[in-house]
C-alpha atoms as a PDB file:
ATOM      1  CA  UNK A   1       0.000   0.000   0.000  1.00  0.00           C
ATOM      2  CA  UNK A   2       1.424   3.943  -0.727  1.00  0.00           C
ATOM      3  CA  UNK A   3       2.292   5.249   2.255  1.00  0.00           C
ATOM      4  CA  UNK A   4       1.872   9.493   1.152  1.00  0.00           C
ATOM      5  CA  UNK A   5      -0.984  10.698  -0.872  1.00  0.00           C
ATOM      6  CA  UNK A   6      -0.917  14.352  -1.930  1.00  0.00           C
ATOM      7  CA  UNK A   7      -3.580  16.230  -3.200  1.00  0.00           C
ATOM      8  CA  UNK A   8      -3.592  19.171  -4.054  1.00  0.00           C
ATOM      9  CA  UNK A   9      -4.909  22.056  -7.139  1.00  0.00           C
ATOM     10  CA  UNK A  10      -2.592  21.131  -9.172  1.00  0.00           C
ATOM     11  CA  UNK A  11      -3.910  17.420  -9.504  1.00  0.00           C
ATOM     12  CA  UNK A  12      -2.247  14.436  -7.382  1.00  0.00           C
ATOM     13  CA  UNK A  13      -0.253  12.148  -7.168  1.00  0.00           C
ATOM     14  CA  UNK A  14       1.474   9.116  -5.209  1.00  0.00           C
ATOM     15  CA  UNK A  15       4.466   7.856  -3.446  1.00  0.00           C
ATOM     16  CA  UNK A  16       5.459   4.282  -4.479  1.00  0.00           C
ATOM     17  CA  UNK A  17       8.696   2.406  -3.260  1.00  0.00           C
ATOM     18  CA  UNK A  18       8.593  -0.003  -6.176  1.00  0.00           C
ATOM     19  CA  UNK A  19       7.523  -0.658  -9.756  1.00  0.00           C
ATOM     20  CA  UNK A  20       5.066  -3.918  -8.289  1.00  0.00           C
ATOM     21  CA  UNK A  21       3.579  -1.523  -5.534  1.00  0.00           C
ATOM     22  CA  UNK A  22       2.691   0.977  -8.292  1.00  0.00           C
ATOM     23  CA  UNK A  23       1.437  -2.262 -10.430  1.00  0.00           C
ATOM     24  CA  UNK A  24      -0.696  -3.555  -7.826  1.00  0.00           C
ATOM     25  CA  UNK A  25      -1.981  -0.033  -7.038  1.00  0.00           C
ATOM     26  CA  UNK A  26      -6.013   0.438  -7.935  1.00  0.00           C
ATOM     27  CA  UNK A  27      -7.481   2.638 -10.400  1.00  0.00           C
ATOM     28  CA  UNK A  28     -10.723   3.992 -10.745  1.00  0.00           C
ATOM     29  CA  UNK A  29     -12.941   3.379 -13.506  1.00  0.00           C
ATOM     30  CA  UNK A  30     -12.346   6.134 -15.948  1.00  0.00           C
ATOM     31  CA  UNK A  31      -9.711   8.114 -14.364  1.00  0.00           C
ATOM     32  CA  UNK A  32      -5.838   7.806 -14.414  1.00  0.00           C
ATOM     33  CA  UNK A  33      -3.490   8.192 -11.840  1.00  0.00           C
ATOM     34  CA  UNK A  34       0.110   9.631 -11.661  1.00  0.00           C
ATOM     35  CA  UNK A  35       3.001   7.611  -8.736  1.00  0.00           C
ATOM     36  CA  UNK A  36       6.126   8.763  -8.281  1.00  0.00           C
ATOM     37  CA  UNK A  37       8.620   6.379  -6.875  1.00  0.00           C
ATOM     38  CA  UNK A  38      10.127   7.412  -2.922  1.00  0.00           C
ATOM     39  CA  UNK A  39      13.846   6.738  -3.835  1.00  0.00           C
ATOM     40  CA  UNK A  40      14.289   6.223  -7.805  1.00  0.00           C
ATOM     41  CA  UNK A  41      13.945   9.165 -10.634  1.00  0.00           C
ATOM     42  CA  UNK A  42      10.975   7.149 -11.809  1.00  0.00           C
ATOM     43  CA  UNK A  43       7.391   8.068 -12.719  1.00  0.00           C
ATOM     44  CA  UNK A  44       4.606   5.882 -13.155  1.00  0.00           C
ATOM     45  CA  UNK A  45       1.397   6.364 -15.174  1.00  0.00           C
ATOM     46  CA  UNK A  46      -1.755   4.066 -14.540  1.00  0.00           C
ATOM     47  CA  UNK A  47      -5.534   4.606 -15.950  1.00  0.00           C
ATOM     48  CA  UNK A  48      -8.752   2.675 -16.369  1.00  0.00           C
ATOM     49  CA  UNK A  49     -11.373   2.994 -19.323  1.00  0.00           C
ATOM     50  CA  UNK A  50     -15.201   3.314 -18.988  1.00  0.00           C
ATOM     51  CA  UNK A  51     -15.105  -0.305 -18.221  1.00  0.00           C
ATOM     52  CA  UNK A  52     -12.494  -0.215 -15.405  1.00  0.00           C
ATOM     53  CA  UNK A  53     -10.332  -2.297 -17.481  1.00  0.00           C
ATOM     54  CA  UNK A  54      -6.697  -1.260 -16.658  1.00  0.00           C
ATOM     55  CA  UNK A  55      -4.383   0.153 -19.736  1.00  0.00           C
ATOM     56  CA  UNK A  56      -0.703  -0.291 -19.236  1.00  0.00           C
ATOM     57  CA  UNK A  57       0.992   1.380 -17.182  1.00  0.00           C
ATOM     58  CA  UNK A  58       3.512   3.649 -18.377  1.00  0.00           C
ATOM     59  CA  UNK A  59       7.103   4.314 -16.544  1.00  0.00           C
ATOM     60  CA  UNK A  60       9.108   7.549 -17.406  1.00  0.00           C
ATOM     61  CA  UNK A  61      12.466   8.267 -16.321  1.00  0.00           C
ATOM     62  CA  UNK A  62      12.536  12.017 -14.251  1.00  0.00           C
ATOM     63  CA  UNK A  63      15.635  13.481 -15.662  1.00  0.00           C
ATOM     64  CA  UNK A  64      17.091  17.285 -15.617  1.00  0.00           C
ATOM     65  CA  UNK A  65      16.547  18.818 -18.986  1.00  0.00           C
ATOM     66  CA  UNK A  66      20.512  20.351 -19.757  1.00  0.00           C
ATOM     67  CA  UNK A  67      20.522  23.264 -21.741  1.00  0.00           C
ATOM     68  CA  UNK A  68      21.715  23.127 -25.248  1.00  0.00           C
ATOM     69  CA  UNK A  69      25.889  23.768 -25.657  1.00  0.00           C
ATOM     70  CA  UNK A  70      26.388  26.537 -27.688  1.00  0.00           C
ATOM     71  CA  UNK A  71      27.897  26.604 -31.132  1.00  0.00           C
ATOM     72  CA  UNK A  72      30.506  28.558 -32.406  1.00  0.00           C
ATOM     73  CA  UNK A  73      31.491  28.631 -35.411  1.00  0.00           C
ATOM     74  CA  UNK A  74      34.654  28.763 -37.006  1.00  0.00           C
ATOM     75  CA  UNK A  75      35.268  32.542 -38.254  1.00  0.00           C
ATOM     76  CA  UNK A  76      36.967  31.432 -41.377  1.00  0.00           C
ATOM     77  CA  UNK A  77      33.054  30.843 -42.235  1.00  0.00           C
ATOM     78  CA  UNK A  78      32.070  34.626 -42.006  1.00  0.00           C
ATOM     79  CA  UNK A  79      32.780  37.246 -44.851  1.00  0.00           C
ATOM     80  CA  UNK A  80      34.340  40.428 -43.967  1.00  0.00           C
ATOM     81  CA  UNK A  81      32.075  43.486 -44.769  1.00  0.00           C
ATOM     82  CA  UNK A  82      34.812  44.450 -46.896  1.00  0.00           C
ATOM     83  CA  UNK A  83      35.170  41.421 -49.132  1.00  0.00           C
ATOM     84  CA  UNK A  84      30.950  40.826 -49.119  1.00  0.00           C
ATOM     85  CA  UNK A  85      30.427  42.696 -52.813  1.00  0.00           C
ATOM     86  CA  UNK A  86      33.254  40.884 -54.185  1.00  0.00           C
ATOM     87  CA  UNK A  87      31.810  37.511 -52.642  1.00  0.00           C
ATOM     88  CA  UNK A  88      28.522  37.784 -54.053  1.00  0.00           C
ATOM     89  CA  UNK A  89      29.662  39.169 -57.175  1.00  0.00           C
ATOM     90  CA  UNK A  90      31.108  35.463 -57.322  1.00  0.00           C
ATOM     91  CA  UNK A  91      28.494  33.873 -56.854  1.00  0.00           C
ATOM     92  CA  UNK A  92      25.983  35.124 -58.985  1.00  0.00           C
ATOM     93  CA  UNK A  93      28.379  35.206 -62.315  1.00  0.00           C
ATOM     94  CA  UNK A  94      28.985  31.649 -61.123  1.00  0.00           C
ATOM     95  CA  UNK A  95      25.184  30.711 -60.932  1.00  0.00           C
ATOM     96  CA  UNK A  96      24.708  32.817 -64.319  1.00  0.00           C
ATOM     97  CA  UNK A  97      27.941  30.770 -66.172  1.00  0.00           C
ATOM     98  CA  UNK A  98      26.111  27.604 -65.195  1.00  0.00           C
ATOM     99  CA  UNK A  99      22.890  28.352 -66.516  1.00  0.00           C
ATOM    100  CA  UNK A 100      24.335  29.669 -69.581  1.00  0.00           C
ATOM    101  CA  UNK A 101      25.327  26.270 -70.276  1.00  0.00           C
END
């Protein structure tokens, strides 16, 4: 049996020490329930149709989201404001001698 039920505005939820105590945990009839386990980064998700047949129960792994490492890229890849005309001057007589083809 859970040994800490919390309810509160937010919704609930319940404390499980294991994977068979939130297995063997009851569900209501239309309604779904959210465990968390006491000592493990685990999170279990049970729920019942119209019928009160039980659905599987779902297990997610709680982990800390790490922001993304930022990329730098190598300034050989920028022009220089001076050399931009000239660069795109390239370009396009290079697009226009290949469709001239």
């Amino acid at each position: 049996m859970p040994t800490n039920y919390v309810n509160d505005s937010y919704g609930s939820f319940i404390w499980v020490n294991s994977e068979q105590e939130a297995l063997n945990y009851p569900v209501a009839r239309n309604s779904g329930i959210l465990m968390m386990h006491r000592t493990e980064p685990v999170i279990y998700m049970k729920s019942a149709d119209a019928y009160g047949r039980m659905m599987p129960m779902e297990i997610y792994d709680l982990t800390k989201r790490q922001p993304p490492t930022p990329q730098i890229a190598p300034t050989e890849s920028y022009v220089r404001e001076q050399d931009f005309d000239t660069r795109v001057a390239e370009i396009v007589k290079a697009k226009l001698d290949e469709l001239m083809k």
